[in-house]
C-alpha atoms as a PDB file:
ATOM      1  CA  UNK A   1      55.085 -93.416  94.377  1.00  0.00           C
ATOM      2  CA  UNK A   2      57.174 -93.769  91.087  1.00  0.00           C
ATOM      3  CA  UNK A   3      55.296 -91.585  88.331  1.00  0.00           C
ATOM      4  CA  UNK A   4      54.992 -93.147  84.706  1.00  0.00           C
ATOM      5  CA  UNK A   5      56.578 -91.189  81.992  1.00  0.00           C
ATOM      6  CA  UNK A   6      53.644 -90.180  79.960  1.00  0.00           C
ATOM      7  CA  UNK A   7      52.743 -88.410  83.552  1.00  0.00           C
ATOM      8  CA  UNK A   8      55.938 -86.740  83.569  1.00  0.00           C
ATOM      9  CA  UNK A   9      56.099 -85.791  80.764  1.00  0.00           C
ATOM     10  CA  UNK A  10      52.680 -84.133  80.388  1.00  0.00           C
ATOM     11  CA  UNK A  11      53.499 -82.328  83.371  1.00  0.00           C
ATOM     12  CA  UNK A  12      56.765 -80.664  81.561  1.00  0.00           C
ATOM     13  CA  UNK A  13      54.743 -80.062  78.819  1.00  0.00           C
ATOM     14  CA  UNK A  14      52.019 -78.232  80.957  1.00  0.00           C
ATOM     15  CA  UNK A  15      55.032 -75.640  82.580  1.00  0.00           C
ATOM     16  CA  UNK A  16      56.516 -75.131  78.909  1.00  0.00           C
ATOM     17  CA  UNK A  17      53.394 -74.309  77.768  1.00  0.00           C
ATOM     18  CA  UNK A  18      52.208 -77.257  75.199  1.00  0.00           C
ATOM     19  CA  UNK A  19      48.552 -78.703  76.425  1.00  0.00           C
ATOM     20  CA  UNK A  20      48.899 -81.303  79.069  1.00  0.00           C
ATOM     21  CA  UNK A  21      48.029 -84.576  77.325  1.00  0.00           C
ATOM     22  CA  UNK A  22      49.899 -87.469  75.871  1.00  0.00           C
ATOM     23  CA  UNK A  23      48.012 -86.797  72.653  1.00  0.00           C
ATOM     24  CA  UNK A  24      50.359 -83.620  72.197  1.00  0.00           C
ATOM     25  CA  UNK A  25      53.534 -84.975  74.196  1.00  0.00           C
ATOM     26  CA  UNK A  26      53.267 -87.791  71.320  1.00  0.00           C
ATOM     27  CA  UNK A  27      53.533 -85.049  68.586  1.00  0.00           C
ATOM     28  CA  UNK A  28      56.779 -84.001  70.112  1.00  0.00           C
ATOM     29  CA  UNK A  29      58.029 -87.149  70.476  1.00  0.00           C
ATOM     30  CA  UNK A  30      57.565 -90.787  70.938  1.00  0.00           C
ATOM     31  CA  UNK A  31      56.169 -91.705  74.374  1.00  0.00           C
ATOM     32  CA  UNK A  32      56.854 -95.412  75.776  1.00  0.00           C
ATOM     33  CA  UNK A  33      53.666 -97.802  76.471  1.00  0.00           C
ATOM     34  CA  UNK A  34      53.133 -97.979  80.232  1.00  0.00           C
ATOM     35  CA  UNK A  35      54.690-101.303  81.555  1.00  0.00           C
ATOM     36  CA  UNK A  36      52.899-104.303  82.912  1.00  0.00           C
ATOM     37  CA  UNK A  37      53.741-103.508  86.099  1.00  0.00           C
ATOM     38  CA  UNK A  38      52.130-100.018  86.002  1.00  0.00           C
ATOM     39  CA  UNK A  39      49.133-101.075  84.578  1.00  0.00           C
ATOM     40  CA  UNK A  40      49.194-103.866  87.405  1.00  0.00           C
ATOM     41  CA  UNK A  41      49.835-100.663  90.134  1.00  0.00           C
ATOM     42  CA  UNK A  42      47.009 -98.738  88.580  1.00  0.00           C
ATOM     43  CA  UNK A  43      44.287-101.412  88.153  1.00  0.00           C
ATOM     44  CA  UNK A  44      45.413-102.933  91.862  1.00  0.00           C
ATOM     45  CA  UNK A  45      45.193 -99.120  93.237  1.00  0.00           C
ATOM     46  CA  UNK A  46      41.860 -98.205  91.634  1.00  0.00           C
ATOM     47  CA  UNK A  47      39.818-101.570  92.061  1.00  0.00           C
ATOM     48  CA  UNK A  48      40.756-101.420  96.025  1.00  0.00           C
ATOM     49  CA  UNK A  49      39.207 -97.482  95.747  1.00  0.00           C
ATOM     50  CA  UNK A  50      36.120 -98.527  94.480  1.00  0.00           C
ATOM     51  CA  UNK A  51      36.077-101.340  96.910  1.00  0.00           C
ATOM     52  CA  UNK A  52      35.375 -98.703  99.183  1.00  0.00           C
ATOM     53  CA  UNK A  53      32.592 -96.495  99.952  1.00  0.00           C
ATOM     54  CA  UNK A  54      34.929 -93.860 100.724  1.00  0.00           C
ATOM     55  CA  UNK A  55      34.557 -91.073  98.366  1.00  0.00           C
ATOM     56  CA  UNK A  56      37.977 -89.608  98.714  1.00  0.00           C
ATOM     57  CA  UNK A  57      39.813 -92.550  98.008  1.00  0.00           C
ATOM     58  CA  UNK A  58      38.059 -92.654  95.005  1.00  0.00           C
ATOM     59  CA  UNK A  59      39.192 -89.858  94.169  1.00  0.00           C
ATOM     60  CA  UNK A  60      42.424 -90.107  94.515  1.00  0.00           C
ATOM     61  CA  UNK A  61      42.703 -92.834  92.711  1.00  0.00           C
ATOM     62  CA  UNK A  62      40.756 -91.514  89.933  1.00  0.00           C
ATOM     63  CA  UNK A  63      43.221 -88.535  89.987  1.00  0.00           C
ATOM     64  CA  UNK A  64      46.642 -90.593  90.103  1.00  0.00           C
ATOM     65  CA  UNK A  65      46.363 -93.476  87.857  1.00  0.00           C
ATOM     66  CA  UNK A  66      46.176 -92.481  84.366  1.00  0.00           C
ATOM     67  CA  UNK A  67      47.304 -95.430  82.982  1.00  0.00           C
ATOM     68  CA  UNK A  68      45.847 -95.484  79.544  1.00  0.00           C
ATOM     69  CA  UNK A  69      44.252 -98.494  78.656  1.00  0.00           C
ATOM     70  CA  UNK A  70      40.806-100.045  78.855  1.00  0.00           C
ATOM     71  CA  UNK A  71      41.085-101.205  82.522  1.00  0.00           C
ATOM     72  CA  UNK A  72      41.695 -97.963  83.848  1.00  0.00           C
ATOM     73  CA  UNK A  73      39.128 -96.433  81.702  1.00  0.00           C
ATOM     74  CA  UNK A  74      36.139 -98.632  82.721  1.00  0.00           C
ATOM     75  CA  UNK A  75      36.882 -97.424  86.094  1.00  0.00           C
ATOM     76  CA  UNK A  76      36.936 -93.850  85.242  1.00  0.00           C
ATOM     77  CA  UNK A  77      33.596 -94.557  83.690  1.00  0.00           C
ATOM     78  CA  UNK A  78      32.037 -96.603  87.293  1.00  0.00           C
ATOM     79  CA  UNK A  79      33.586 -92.893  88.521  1.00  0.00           C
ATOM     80  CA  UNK A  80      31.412 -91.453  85.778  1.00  0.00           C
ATOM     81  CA  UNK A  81      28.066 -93.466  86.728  1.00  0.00           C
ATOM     82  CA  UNK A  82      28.699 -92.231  90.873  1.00  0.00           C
ATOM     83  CA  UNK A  83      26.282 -90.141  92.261  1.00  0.00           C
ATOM     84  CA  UNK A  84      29.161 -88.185  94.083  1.00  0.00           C
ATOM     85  CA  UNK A  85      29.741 -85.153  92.336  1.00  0.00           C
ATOM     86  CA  UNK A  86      32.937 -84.790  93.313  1.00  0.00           C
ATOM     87  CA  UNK A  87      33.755 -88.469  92.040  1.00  0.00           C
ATOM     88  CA  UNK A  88      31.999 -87.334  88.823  1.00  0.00           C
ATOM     89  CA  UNK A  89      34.432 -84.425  88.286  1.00  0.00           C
ATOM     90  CA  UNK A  90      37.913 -86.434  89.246  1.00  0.00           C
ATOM     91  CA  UNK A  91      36.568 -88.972  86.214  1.00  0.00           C
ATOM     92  CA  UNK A  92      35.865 -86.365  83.990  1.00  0.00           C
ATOM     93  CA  UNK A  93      39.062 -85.256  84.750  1.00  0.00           C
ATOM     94  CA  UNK A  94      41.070 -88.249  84.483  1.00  0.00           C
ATOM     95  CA  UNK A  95      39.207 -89.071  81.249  1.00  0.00           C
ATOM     96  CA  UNK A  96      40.152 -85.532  79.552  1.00  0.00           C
ATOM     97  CA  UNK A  97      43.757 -86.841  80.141  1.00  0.00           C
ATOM     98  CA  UNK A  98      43.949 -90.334  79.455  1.00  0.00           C
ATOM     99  CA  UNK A  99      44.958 -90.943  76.174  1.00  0.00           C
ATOM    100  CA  UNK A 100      43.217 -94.028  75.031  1.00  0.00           C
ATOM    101  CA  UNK A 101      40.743 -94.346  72.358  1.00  0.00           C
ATOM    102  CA  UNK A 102      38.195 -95.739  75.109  1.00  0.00           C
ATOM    103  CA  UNK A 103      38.488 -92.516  77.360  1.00  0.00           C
ATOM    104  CA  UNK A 104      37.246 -90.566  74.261  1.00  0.00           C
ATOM    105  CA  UNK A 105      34.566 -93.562  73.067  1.00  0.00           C
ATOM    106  CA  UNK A 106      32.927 -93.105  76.414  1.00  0.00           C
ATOM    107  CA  UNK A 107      33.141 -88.878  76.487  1.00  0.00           C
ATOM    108  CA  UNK A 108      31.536 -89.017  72.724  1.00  0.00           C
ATOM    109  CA  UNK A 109      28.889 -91.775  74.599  1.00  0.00           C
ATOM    110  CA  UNK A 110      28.335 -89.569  77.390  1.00  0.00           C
ATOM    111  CA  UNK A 111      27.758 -86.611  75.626  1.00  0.00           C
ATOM    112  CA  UNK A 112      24.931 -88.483  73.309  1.00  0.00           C
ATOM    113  CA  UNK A 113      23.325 -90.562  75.992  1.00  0.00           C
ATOM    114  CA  UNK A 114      23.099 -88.494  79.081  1.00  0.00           C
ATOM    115  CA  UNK A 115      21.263 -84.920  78.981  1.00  0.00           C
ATOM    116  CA  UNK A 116      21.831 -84.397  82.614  1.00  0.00           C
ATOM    117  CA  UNK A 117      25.688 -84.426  82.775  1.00  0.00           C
ATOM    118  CA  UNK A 118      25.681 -82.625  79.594  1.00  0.00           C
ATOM    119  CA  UNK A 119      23.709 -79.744  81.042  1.00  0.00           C
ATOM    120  CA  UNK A 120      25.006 -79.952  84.192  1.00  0.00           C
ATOM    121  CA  UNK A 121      26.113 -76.337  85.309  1.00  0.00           C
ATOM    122  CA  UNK A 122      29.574 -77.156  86.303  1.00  0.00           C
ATOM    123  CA  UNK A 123      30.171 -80.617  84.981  1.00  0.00           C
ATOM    124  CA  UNK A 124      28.748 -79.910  81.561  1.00  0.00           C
ATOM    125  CA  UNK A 125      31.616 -76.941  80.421  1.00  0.00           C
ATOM    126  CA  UNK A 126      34.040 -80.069  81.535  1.00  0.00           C
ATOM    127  CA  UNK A 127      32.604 -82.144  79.555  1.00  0.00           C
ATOM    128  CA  UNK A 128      33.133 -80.569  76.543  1.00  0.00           C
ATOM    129  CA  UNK A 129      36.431 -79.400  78.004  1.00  0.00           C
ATOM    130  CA  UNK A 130      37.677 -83.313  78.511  1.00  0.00           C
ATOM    131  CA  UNK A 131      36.301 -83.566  74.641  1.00  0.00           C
ATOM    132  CA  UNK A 132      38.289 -80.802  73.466  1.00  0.00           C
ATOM    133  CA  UNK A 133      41.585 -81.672  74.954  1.00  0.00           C
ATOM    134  CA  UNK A 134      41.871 -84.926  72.936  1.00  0.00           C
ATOM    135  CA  UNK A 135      41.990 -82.530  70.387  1.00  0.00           C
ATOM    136  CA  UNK A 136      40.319 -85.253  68.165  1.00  0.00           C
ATOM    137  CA  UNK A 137      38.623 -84.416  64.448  1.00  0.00           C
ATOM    138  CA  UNK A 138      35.627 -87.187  65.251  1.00  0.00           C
ATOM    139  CA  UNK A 139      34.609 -84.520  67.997  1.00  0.00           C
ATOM    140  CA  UNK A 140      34.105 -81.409  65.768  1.00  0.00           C
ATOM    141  CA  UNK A 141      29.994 -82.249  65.564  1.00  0.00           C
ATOM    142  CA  UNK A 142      29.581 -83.030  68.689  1.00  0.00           C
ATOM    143  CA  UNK A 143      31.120 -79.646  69.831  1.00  0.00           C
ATOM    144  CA  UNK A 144      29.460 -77.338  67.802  1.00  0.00           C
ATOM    145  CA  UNK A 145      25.916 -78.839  67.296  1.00  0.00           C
ATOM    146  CA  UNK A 146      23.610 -76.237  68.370  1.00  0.00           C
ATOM    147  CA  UNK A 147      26.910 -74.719  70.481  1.00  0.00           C
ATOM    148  CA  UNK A 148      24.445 -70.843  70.202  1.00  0.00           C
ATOM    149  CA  UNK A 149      21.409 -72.611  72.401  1.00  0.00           C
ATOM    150  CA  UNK A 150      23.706 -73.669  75.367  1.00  0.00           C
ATOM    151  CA  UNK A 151      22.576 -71.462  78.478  1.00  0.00           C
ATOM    152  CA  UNK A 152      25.813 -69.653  79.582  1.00  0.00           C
ATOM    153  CA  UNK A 153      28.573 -68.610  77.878  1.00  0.00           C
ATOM    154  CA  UNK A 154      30.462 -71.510  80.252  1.00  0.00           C
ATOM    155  CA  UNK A 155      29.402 -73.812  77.974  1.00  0.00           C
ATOM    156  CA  UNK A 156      29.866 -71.822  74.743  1.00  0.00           C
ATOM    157  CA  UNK A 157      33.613 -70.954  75.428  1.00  0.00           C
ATOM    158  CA  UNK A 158      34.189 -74.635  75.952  1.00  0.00           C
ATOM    159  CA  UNK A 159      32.961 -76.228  73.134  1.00  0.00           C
ATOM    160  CA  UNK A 160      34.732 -73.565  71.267  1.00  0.00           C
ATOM    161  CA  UNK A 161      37.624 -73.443  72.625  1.00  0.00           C
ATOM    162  CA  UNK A 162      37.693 -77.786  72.346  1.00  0.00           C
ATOM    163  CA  UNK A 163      36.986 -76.701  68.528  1.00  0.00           C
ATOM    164  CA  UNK A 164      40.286 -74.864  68.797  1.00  0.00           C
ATOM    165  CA  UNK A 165      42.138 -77.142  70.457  1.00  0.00           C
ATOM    166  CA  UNK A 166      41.932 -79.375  67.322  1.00  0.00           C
ATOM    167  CA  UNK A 167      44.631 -78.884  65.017  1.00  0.00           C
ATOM    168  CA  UNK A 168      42.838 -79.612  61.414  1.00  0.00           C
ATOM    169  CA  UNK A 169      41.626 -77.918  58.623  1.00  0.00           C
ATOM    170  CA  UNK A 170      37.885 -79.157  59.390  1.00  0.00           C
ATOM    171  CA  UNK A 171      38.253 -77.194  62.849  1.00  0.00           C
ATOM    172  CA  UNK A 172      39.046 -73.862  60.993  1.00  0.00           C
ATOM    173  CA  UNK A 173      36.294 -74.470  59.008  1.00  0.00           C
ATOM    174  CA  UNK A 174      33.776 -75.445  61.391  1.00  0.00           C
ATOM    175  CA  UNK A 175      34.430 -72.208  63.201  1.00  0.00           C
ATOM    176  CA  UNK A 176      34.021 -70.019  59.836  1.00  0.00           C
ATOM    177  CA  UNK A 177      30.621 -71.915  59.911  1.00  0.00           C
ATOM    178  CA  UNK A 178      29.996 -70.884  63.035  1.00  0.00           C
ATOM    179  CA  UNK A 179      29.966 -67.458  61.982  1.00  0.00           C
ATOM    180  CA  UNK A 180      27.353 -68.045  59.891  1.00  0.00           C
ATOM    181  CA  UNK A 181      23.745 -68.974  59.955  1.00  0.00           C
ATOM    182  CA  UNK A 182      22.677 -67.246  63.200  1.00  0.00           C
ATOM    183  CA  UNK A 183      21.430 -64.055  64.135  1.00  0.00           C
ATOM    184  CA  UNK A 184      24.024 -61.661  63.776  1.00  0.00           C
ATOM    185  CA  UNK A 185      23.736 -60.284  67.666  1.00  0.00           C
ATOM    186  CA  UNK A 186      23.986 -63.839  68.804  1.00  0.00           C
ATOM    187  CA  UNK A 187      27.527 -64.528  67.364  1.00  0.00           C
ATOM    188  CA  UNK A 188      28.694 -60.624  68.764  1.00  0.00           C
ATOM    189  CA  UNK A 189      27.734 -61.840  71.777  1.00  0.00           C
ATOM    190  CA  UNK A 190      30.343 -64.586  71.741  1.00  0.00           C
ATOM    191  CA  UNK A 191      32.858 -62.313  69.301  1.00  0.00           C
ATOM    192  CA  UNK A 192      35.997 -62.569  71.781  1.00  0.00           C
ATOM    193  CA  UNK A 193      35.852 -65.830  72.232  1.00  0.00           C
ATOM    194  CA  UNK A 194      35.154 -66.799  68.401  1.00  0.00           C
ATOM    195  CA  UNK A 195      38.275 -64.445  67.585  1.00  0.00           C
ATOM    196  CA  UNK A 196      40.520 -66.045  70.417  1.00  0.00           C
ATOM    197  CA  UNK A 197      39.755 -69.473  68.682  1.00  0.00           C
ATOM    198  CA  UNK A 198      40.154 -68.907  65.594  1.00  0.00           C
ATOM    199  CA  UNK A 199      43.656 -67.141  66.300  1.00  0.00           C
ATOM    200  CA  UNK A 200      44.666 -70.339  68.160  1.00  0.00           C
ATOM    201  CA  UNK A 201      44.016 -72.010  64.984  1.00  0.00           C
ATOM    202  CA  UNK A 202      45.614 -69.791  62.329  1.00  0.00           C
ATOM    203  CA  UNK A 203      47.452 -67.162  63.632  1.00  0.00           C
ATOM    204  CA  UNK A 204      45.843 -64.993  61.958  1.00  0.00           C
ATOM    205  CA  UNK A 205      43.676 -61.707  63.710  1.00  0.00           C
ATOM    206  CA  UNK A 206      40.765 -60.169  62.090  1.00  0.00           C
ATOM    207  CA  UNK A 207      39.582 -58.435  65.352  1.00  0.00           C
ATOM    208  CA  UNK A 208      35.953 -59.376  66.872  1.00  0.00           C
ATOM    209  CA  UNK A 209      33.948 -59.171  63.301  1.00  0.00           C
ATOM    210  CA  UNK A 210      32.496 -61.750  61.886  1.00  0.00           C
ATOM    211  CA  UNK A 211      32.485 -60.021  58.460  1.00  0.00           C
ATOM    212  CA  UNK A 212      36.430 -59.284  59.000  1.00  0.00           C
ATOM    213  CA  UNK A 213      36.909 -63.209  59.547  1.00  0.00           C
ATOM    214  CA  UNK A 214      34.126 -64.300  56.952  1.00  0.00           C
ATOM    215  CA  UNK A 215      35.710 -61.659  54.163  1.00  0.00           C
ATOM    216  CA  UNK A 216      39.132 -62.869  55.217  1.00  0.00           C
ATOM    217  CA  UNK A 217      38.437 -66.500  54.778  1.00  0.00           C
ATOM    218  CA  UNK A 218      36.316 -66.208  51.196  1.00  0.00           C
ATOM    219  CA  UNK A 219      39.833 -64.412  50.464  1.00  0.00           C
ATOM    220  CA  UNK A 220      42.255 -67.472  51.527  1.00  0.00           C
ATOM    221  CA  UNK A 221      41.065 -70.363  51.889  1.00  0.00           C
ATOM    222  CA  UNK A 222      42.177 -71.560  48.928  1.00  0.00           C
ATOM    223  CA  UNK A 223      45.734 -71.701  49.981  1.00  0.00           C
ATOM    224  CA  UNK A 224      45.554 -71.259  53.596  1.00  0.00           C
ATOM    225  CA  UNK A 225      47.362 -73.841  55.378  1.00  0.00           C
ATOM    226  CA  UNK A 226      47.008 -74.177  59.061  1.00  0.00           C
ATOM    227  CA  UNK A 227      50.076 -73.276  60.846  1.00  0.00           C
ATOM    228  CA  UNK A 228      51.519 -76.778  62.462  1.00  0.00           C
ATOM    229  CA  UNK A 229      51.919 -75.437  66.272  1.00  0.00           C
ATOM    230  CA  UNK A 230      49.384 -72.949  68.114  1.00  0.00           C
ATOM    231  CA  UNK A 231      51.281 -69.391  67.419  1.00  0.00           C
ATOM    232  CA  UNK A 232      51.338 -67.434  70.049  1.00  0.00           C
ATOM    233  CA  UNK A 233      48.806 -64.307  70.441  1.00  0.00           C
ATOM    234  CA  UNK A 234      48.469 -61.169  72.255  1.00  0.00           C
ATOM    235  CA  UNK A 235      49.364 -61.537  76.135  1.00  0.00           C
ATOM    236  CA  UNK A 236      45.513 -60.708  77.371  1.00  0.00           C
ATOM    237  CA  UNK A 237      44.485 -63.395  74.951  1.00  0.00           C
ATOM    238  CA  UNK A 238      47.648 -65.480  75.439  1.00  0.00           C
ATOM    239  CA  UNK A 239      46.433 -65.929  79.004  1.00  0.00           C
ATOM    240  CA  UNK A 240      43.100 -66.298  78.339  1.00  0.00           C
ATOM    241  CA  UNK A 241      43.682 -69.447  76.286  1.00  0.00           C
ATOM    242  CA  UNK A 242      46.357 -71.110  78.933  1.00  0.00           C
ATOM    243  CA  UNK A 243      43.792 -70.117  82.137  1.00  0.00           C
ATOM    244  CA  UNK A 244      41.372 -72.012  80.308  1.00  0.00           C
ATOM    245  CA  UNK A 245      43.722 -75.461  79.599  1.00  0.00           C
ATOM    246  CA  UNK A 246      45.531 -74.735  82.890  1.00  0.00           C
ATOM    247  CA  UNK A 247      48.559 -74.362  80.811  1.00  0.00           C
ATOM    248  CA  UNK A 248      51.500 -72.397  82.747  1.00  0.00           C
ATOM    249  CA  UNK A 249      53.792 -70.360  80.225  1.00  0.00           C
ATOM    250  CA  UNK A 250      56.401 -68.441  80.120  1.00  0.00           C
ATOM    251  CA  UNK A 251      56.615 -65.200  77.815  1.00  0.00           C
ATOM    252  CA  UNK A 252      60.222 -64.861  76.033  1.00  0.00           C
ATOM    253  CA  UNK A 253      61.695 -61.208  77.569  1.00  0.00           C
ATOM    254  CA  UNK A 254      61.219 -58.489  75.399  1.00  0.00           C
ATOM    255  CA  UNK A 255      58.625 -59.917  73.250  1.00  0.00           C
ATOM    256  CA  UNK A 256      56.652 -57.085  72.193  1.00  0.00           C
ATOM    257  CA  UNK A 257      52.681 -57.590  72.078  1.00  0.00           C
ATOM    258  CA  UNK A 258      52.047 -56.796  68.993  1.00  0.00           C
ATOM    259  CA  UNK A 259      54.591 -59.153  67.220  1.00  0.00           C
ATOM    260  CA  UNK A 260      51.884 -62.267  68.212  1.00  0.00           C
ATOM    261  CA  UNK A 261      49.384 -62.838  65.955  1.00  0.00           C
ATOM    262  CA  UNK A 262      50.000 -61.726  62.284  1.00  0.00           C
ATOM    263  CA  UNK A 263      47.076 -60.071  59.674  1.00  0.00           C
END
């Protein structure tokens, strides 16, 4: 089977260590519209699937046509409505990396309307993880609204770590927040993962305290401007961030730890 670019290419980007998604292959460059003729191949391939009771070839379709525009995304949303958990997860996953307005319309309307995907022990984190990777401002509220009463840290890493993955200044800022307003033991308890985001997002390290981050930010955020590509950070946090995204990287020779990340 021929692969469409935008597959392609977010499978280069996913070895050279840029998040897998069109969304960020189209920052690098310009990425061509999928044909006629794959959206044909795609629709054709995932309408005979669901013809099917066969879970599997659901899922396979689900998992190889990314095609994205609305007709492939109102199937990954019939994968969405299945009862199959398995079916669930390939649409959740096909919908965190389909790059079409529609895909993230229906997360944002999944996230809202549905309680029990969105608590969900495993599909919930991917949820918020499919959010995240659109790397989309309009998310920022739903991925940090009440993000301290989730149950497991699963679900906190996620949504901050989606908070991350979005490259604006309202990001930064809604992590600061997050620093702020809760008991002081309940943001400790989620200190690496709070410094580990922010990093992502300014390059910057503070360490694990709050009051480092909040006294550094009352200091700069006048002028701070957000660096325009993720720097890279210490290697044990380096590989934290890529195990999450499933990002594969490799680390320029002789790079010494401590030159990632800057005070």
């Amino acid at each position: 089977m021929r692969l469409p670019l935008w597959t392609l290419l977010a499978a280069s980007l996913a070895l050279t260590g840029f998040p897998a998604t069109a969304a960020a292959a189209a920052q690098e460059e310009r990425i061509e519209a999928p044909s006629q003729e794959e959206i044909d191949e795609a629709v054709t391939a995932l309408r005979a699937a669901f013809a099917q009771k066969d879970p599997e070839l659901r899922i396979t379709a689900l998992n190889d046509h990314r095609v994205p525009v609305p007709e492939v995304v109102a199937f990954q949303a019939q994968g969405l409505r299945s009862k199959d958990l398995k079916i669930k997860q390939a649409a959740l996953d096909a919908l965190r990396f389909t790059d079409h307005e529609d895909a993230l319309r229906l997360l944002h309307k999944e996230c809202k309307r549905s309680s029990s995907l969105r608590k969900h022990e495993l599909l919930g984190p991917l949820l918020f993880k499919a959010i995240g990777q659109h790397g989309d401002p309009s998310s920022l509220s739903l991925l940090s609204d009440k993000i301290y009463a989730e149950r497991s840290r699963e679900f906190v890493r996620a949504r901050l770590f989606g908070i991350a993955n979005i490259r604006d200044r309202k990001a930064l800022e809604t992590l600061i927040e997050l620093l702020r307003g809760e008991r002081i033991e309940v943001v400790k308890r989620y200190s690496r993962d709070l410094r580990l985001s922010l990093m992502q997002l300014t390059g910057v390290d503070r360490g694990e305290s709050p009051d480092r981050w909040r006294e550094w930010w009352s200091e700069n955020k006048r002028d701070f401007e957000l660096p325009e590509k993720p720097p890279l950070m210490p290697l044990d946090l380096q590989r934290s961030w890529d195990a999450f995204w499933g990002i594969r990287r490799a680390m320029p020779r002789g790079e010494r730890r401590e030159d990632r990340g800057r005070d």
